[in-house]
N, C-alpha and C. Protein backbone atom coordinates (compact mmCIF):
# COMPACT_ATOMS: atom_id res chain seq x y z
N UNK A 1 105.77 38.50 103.22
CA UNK A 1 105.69 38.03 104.60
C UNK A 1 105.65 39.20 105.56
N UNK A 2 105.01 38.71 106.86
CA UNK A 2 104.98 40.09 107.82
C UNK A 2 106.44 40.29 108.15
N UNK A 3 106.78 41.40 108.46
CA UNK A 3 108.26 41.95 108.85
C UNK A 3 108.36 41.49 110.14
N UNK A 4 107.33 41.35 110.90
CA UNK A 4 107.43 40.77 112.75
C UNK A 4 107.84 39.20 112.20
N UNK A 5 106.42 39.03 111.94
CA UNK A 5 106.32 37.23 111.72
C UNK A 5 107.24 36.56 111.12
N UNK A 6 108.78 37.15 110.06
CA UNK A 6 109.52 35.94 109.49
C UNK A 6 110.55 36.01 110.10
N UNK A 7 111.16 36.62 111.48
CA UNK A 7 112.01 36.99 112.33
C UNK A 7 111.87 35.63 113.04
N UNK A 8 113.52 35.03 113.25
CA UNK A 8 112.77 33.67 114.11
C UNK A 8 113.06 34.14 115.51
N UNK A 9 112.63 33.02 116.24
CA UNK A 9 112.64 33.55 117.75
C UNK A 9 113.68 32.51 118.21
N UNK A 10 114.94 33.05 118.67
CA UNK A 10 116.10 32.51 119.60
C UNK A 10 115.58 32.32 120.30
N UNK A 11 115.99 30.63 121.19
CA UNK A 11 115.63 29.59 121.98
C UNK A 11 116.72 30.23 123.20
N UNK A 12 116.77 30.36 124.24
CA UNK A 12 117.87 30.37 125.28
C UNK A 12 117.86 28.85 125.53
N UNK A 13 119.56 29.10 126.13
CA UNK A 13 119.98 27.32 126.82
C UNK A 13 118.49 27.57 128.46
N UNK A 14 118.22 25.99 128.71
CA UNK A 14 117.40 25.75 129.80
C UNK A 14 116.06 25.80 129.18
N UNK A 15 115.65 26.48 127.93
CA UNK A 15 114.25 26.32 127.54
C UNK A 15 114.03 25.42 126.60
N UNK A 16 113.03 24.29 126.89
CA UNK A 16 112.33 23.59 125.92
C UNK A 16 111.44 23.91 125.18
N UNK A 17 111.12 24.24 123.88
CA UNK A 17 110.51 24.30 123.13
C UNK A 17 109.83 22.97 122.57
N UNK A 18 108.41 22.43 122.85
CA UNK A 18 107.87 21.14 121.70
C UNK A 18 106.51 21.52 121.11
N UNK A 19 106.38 21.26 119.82
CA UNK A 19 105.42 21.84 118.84
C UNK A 19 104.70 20.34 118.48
N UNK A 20 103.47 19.92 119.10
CA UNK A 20 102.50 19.07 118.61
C UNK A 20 101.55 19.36 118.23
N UNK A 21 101.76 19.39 116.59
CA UNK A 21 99.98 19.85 115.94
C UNK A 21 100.36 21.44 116.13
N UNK A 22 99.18 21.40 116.36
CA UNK A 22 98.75 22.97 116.43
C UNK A 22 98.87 23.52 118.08
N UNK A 23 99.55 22.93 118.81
CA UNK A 23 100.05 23.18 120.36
C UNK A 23 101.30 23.23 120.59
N UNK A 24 101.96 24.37 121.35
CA UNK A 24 102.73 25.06 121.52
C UNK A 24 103.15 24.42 122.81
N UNK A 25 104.34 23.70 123.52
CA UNK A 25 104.53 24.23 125.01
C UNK A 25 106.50 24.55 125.18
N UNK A 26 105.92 25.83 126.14
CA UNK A 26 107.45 26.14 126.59
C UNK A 26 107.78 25.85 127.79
N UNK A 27 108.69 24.98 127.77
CA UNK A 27 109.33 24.84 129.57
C UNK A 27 110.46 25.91 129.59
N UNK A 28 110.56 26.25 130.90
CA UNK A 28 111.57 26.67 131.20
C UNK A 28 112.28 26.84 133.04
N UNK A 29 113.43 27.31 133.21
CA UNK A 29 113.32 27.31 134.95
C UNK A 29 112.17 28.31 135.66
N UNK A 30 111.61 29.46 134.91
CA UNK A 30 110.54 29.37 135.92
C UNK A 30 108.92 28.86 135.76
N UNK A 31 108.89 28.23 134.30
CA UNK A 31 107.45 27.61 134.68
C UNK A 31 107.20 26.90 133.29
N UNK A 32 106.06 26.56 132.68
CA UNK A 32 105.36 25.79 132.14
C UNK A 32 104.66 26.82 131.00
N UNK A 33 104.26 26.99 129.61
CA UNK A 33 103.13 27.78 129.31
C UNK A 33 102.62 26.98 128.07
N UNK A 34 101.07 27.00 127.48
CA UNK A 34 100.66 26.28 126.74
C UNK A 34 99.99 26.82 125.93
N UNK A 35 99.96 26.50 124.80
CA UNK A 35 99.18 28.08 123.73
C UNK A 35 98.82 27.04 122.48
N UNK A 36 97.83 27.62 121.54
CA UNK A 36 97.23 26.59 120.85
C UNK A 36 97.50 27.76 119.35
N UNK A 37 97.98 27.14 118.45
CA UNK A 37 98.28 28.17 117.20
C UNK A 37 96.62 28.33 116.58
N UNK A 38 96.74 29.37 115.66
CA UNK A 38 95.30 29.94 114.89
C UNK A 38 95.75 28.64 113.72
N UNK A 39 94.57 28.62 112.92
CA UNK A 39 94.71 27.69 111.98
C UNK A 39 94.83 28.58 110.71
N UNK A 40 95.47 26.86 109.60
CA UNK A 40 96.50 28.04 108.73
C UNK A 40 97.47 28.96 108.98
N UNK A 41 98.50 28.48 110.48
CA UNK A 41 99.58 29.05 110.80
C UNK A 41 100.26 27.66 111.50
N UNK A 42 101.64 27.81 111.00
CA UNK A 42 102.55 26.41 111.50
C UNK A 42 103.89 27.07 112.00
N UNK A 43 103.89 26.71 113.12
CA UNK A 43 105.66 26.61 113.46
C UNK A 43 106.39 25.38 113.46
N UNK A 44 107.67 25.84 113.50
CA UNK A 44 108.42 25.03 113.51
C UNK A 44 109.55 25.18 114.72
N UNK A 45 110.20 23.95 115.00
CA UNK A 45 111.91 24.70 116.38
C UNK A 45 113.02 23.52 115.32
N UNK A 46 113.71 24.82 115.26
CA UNK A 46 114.60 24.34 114.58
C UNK A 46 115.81 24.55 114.91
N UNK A 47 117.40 24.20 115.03
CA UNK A 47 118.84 24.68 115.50
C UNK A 47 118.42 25.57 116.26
N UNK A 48 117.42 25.40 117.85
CA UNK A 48 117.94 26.49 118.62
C UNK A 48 117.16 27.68 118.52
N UNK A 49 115.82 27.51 117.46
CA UNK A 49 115.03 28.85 116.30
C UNK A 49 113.69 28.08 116.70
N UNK A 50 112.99 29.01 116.80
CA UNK A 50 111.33 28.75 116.02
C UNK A 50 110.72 29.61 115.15
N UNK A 51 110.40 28.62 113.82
CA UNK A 51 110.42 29.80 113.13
C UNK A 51 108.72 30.05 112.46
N UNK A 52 108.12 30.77 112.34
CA UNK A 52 106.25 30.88 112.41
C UNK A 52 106.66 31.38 111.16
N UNK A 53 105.63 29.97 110.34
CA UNK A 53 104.88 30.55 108.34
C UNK A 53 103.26 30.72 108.75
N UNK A 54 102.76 30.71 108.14
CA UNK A 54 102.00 31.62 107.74
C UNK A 54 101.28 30.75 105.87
N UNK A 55 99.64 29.75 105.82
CA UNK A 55 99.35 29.02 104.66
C UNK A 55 99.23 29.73 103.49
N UNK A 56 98.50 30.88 103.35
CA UNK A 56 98.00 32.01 102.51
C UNK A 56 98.37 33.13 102.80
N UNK A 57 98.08 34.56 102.06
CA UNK A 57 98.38 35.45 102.15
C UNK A 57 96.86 36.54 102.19
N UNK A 58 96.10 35.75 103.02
CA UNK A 58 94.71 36.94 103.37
C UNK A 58 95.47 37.60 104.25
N UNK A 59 94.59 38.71 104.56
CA UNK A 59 94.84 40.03 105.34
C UNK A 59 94.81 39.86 106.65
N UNK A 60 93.93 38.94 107.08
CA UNK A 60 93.79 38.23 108.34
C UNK A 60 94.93 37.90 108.79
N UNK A 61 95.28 36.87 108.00
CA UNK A 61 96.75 35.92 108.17
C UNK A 61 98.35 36.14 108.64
N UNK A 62 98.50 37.38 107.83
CA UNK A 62 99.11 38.28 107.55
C UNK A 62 99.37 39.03 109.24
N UNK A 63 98.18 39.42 109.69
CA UNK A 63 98.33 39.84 110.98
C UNK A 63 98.43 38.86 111.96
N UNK A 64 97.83 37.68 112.15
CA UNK A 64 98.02 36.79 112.87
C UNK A 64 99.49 36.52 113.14
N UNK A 65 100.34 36.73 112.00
CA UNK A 65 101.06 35.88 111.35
C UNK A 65 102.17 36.54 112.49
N UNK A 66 102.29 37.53 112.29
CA UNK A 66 103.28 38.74 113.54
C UNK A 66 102.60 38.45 114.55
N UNK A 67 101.43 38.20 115.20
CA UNK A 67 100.75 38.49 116.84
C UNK A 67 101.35 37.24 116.59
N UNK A 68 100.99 35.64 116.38
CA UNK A 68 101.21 34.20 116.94
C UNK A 68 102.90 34.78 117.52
N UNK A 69 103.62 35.31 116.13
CA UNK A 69 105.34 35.37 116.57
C UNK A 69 105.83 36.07 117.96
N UNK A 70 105.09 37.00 117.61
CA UNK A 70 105.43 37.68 119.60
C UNK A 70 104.61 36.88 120.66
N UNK A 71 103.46 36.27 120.00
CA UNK A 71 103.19 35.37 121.86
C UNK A 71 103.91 34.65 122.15
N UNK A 72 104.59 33.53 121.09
CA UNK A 72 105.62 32.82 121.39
C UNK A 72 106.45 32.97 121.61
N UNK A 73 107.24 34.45 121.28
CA UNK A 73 108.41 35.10 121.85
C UNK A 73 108.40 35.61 123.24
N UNK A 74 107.18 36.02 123.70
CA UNK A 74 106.63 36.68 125.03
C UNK A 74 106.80 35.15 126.08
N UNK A 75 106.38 33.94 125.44
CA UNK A 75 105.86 32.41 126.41
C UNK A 75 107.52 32.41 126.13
N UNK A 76 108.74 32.30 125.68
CA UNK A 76 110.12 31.86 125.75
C UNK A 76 110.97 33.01 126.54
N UNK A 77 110.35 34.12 126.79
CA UNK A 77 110.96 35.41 127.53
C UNK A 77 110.23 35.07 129.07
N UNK A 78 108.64 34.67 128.86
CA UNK A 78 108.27 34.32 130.33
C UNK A 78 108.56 33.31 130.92
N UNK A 79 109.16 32.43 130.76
CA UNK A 79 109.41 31.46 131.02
C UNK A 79 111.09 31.00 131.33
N UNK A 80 111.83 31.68 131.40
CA UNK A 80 113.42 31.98 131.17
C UNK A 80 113.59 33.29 131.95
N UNK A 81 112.64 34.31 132.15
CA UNK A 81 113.30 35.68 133.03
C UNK A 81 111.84 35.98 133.45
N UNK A 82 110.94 35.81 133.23
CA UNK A 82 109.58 36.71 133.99
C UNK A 82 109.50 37.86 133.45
N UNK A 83 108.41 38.31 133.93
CA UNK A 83 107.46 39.83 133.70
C UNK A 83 106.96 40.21 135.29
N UNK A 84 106.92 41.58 135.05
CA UNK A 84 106.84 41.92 136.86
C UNK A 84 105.90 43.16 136.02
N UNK A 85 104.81 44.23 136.89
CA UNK A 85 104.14 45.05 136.64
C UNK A 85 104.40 45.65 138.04
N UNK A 86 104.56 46.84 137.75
CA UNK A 86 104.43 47.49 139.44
C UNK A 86 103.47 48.83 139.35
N UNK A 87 102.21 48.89 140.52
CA UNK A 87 101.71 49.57 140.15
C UNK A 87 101.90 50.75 142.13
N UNK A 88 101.40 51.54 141.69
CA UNK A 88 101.54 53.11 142.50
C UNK A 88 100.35 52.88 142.93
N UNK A 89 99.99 52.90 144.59
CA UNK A 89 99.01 53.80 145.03
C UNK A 89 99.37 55.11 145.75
N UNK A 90 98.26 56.19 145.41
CA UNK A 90 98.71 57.54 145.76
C UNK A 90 97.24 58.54 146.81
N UNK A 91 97.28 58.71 147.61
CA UNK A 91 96.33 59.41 148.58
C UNK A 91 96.83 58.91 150.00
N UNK A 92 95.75 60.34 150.62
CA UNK A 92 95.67 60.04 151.87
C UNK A 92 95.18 58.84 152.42
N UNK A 93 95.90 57.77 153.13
CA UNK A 93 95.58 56.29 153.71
C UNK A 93 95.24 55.32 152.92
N UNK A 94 95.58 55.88 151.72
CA UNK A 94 95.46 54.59 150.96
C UNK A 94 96.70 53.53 150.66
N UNK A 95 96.98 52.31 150.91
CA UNK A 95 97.72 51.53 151.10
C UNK A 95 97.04 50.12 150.82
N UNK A 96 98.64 49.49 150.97
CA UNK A 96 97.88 47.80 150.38
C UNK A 96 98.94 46.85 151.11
N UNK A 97 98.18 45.39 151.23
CA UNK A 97 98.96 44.99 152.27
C UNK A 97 98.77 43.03 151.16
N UNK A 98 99.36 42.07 151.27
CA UNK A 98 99.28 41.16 151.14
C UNK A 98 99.32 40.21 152.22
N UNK A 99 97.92 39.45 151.66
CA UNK A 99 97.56 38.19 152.80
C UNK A 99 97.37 36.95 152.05
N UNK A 100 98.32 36.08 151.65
CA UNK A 100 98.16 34.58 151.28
C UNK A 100 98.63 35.03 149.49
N UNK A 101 97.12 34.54 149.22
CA UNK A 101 97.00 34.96 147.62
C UNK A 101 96.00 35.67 147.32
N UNK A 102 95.86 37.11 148.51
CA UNK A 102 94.89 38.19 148.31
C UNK A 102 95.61 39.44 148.72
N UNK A 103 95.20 40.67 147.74
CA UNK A 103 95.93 42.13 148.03
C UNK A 103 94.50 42.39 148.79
N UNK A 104 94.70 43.10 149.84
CA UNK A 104 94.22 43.77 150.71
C UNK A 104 94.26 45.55 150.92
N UNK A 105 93.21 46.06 150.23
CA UNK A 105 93.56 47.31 149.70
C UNK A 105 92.98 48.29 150.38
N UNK A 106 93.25 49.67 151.16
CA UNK A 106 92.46 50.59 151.58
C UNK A 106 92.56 51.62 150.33
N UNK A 107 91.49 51.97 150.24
CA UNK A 107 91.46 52.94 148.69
C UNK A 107 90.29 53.87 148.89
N UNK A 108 89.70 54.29 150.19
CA UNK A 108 89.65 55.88 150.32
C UNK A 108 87.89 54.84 150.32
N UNK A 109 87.57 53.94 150.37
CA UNK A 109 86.11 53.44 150.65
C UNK A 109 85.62 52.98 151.82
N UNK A 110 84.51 52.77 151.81
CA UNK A 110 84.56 52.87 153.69
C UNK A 110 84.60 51.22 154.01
N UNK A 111 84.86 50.31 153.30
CA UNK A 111 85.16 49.10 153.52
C UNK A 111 86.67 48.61 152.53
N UNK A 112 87.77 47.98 153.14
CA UNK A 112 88.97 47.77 152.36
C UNK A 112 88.61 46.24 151.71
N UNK A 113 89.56 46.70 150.42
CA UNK A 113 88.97 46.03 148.98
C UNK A 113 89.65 44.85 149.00
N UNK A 114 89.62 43.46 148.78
CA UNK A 114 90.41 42.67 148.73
C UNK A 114 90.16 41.93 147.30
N UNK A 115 91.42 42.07 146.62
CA UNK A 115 91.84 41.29 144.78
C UNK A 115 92.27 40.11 145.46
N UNK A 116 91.66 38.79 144.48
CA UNK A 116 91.94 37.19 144.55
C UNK A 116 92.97 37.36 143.39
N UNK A 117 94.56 37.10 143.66
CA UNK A 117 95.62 36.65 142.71
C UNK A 117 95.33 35.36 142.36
N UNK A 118 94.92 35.54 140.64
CA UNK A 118 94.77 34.27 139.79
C UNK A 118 96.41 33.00 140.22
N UNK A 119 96.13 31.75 139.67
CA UNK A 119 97.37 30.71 139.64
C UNK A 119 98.42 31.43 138.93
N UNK A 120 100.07 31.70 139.09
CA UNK A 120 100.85 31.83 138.38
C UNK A 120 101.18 33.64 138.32
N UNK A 121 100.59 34.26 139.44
CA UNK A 121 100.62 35.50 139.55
C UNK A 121 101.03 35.57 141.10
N UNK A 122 102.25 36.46 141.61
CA UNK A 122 102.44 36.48 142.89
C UNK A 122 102.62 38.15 143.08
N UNK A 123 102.26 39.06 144.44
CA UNK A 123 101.98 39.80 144.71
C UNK A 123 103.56 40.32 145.86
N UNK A 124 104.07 41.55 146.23
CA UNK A 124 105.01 41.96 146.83
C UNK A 124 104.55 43.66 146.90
N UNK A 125 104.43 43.98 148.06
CA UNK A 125 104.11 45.04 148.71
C UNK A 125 105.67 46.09 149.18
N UNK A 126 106.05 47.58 148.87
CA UNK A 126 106.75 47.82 149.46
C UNK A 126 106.47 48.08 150.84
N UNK A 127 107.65 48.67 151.62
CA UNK A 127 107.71 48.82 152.96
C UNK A 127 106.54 50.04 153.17
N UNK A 128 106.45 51.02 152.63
CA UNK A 128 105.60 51.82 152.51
C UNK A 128 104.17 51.68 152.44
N UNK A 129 103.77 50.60 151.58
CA UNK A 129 102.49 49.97 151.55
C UNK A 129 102.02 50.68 150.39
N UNK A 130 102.46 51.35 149.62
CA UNK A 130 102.14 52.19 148.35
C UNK A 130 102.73 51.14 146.99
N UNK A 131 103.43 50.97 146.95
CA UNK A 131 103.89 50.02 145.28
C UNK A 131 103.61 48.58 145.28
N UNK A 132 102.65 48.27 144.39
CA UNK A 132 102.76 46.43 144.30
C UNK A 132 103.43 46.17 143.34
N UNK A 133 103.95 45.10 144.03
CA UNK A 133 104.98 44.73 142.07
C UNK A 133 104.23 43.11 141.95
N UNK A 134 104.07 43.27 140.73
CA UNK A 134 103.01 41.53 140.10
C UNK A 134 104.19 40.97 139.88
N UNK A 135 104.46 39.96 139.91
CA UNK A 135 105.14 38.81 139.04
C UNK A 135 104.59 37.38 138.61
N UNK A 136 105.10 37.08 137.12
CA UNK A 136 104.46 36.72 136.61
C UNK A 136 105.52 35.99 135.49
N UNK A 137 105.01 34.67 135.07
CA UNK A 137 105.71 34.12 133.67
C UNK A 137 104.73 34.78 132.45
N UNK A 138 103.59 34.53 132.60
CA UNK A 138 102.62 35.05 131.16
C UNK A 138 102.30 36.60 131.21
N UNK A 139 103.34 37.08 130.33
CA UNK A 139 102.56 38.59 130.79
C UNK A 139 101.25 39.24 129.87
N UNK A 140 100.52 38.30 129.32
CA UNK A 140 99.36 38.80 129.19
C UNK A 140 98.03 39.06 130.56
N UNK A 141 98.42 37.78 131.41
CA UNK A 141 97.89 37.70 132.19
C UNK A 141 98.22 38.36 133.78
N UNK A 142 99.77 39.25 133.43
CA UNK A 142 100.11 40.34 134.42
C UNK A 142 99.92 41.33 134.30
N UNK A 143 99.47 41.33 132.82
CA UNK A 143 99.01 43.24 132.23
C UNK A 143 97.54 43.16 132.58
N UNK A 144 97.01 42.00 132.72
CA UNK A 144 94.98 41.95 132.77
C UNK A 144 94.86 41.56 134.18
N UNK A 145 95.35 41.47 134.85
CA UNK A 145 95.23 41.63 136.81
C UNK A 145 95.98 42.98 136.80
N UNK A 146 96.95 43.55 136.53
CA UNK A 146 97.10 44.94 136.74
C UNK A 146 96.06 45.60 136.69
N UNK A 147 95.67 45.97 135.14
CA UNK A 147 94.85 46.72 134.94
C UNK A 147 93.12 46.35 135.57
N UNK A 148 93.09 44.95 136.41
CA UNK A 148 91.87 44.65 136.92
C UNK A 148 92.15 45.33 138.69
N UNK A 149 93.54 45.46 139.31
CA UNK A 149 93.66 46.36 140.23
C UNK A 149 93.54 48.17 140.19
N UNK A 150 93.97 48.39 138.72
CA UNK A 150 94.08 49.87 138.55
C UNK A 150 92.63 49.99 138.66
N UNK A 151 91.63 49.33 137.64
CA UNK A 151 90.42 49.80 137.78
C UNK A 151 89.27 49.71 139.01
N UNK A 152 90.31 49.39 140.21
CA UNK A 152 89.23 49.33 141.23
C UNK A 152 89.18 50.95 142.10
N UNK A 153 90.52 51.50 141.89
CA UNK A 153 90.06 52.48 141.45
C UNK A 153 91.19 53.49 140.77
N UNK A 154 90.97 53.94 139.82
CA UNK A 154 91.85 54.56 138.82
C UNK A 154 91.92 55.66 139.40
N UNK A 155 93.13 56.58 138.68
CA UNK A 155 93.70 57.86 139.28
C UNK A 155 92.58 58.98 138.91
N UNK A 156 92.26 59.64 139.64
CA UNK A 156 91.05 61.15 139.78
C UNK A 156 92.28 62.11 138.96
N UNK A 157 91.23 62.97 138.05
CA UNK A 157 91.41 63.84 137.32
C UNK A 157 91.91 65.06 138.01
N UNK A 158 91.89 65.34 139.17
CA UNK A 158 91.45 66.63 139.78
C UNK A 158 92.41 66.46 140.81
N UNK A 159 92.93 65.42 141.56
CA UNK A 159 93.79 65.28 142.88
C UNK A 159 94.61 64.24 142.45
N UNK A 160 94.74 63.58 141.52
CA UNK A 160 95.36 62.28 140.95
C UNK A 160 95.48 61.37 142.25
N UNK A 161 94.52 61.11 142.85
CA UNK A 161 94.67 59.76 143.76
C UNK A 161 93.94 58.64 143.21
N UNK A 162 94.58 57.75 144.18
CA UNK A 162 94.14 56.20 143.29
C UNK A 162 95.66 55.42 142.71
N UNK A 163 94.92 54.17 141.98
CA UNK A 163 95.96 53.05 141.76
C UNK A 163 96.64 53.69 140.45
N UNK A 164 97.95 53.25 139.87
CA UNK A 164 98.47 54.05 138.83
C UNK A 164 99.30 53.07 138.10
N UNK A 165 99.82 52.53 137.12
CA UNK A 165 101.00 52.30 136.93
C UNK A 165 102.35 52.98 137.17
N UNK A 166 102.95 52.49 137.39
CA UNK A 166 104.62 52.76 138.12
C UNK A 166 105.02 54.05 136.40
N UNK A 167 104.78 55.25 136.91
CA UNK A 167 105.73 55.84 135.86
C UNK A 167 104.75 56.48 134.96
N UNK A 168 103.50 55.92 135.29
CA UNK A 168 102.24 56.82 134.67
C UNK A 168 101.84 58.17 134.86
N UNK A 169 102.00 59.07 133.83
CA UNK A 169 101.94 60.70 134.22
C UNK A 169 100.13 60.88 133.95
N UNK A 170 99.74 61.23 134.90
CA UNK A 170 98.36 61.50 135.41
C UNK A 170 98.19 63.22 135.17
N UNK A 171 97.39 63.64 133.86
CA UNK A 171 97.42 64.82 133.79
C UNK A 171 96.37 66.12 134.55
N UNK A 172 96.40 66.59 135.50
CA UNK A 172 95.74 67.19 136.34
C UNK A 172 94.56 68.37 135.96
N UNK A 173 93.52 68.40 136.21
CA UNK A 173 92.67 69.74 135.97
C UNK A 173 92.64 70.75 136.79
N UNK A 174 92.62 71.89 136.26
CA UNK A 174 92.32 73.04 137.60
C UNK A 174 91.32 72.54 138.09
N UNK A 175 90.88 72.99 138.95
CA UNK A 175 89.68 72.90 139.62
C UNK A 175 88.86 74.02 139.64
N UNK A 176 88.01 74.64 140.33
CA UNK A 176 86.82 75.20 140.17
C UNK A 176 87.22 76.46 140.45
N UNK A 177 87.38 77.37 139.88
CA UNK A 177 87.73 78.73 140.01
C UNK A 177 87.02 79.59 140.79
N UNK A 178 87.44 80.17 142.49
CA UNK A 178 86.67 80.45 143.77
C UNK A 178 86.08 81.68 142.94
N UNK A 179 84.75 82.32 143.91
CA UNK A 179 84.43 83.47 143.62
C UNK A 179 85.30 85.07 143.70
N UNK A 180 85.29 85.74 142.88
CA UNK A 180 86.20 86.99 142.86
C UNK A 180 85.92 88.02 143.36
């Protein structure tokens, strides 16, 4: 058996766990999530446990068998405490501002950029206008709007400006060596 996949996953008090078929849903106090298992993989919730087998032993399976166990561990962690992403902007006038369910971004272009926050994703600006912090129950879908803000525009090699993750070391190049 995979060493991830036969680990069961502790239920916290306040979360519902119900397994129909091959559909997954977790309630919890902050939200709802719904996930559909690979086939030839079964869970079960048992005393408080859910515990993911696994029909055969292909190579495929085998890996599935650990990824299904952490999404479902990730949907009972998002759903009971959240996932937050906070990302860094760094340059001259570049800043970000929130309006409704849109980040509003100046990022060094001659028109400011505005990101549409998908359902189930909320946005928080510091006082500074430099750090966004995401929050989020599914954090697959707070790591793939992050990284769809970092890439509008990612940190420069040479001046490290631009969007960053919170804590991301941006490794710098000399630059162009003047005449002697």
């Amino acid at each position: 058996m995979s060493r991830i996949g036969k680990q069961p996953i502790h239920v916290p008090k306040g979360v519902d766990v119900t397994i129909q078929g091959k559909r997954i849903v977790v309630k919890g106090p902050k939200g709802e999530l719904k996930w559909d298992f690979p086939s030839d993989i079964k869970g079960s919730a048992q005393n408080g446990s859910i515990i993911i087998e696994r029909l055969s032993d292909t190579k495929q399976l085998k890996s599935l068998h650990g990824l299904t166990r952490n999404i479902i561990m990730n949907m009972v962690t998002g759903v009971s405490e959240g996932y937050q992403k906070v990302l860094e902007i760094s340059g001259v006038g570049f800043k970000a501002q929130v309006k409704g369910k849109k980040i509003v971004m100046a990022l060094g272009y001659s028109h400011p950029v505005e990101f549409l926050l998908p359902e189930g994703i909320t946005a928080e600006v510091d006082s500074r206008q430099t750090r966004i912090t995401l929050k989020g129950i599914d954090k697959q879908l707070i790591g793939q709007v992050a990284a769809n803000i970092r890439e509008l525009r990612p940190p420069d090699s040479y001046k490290g400006k631009g969007v960053r993750y919170a804590g991301e070391v941006v490794k710098l190049k000399a630059g162009k060596a003047g005449k002697k």
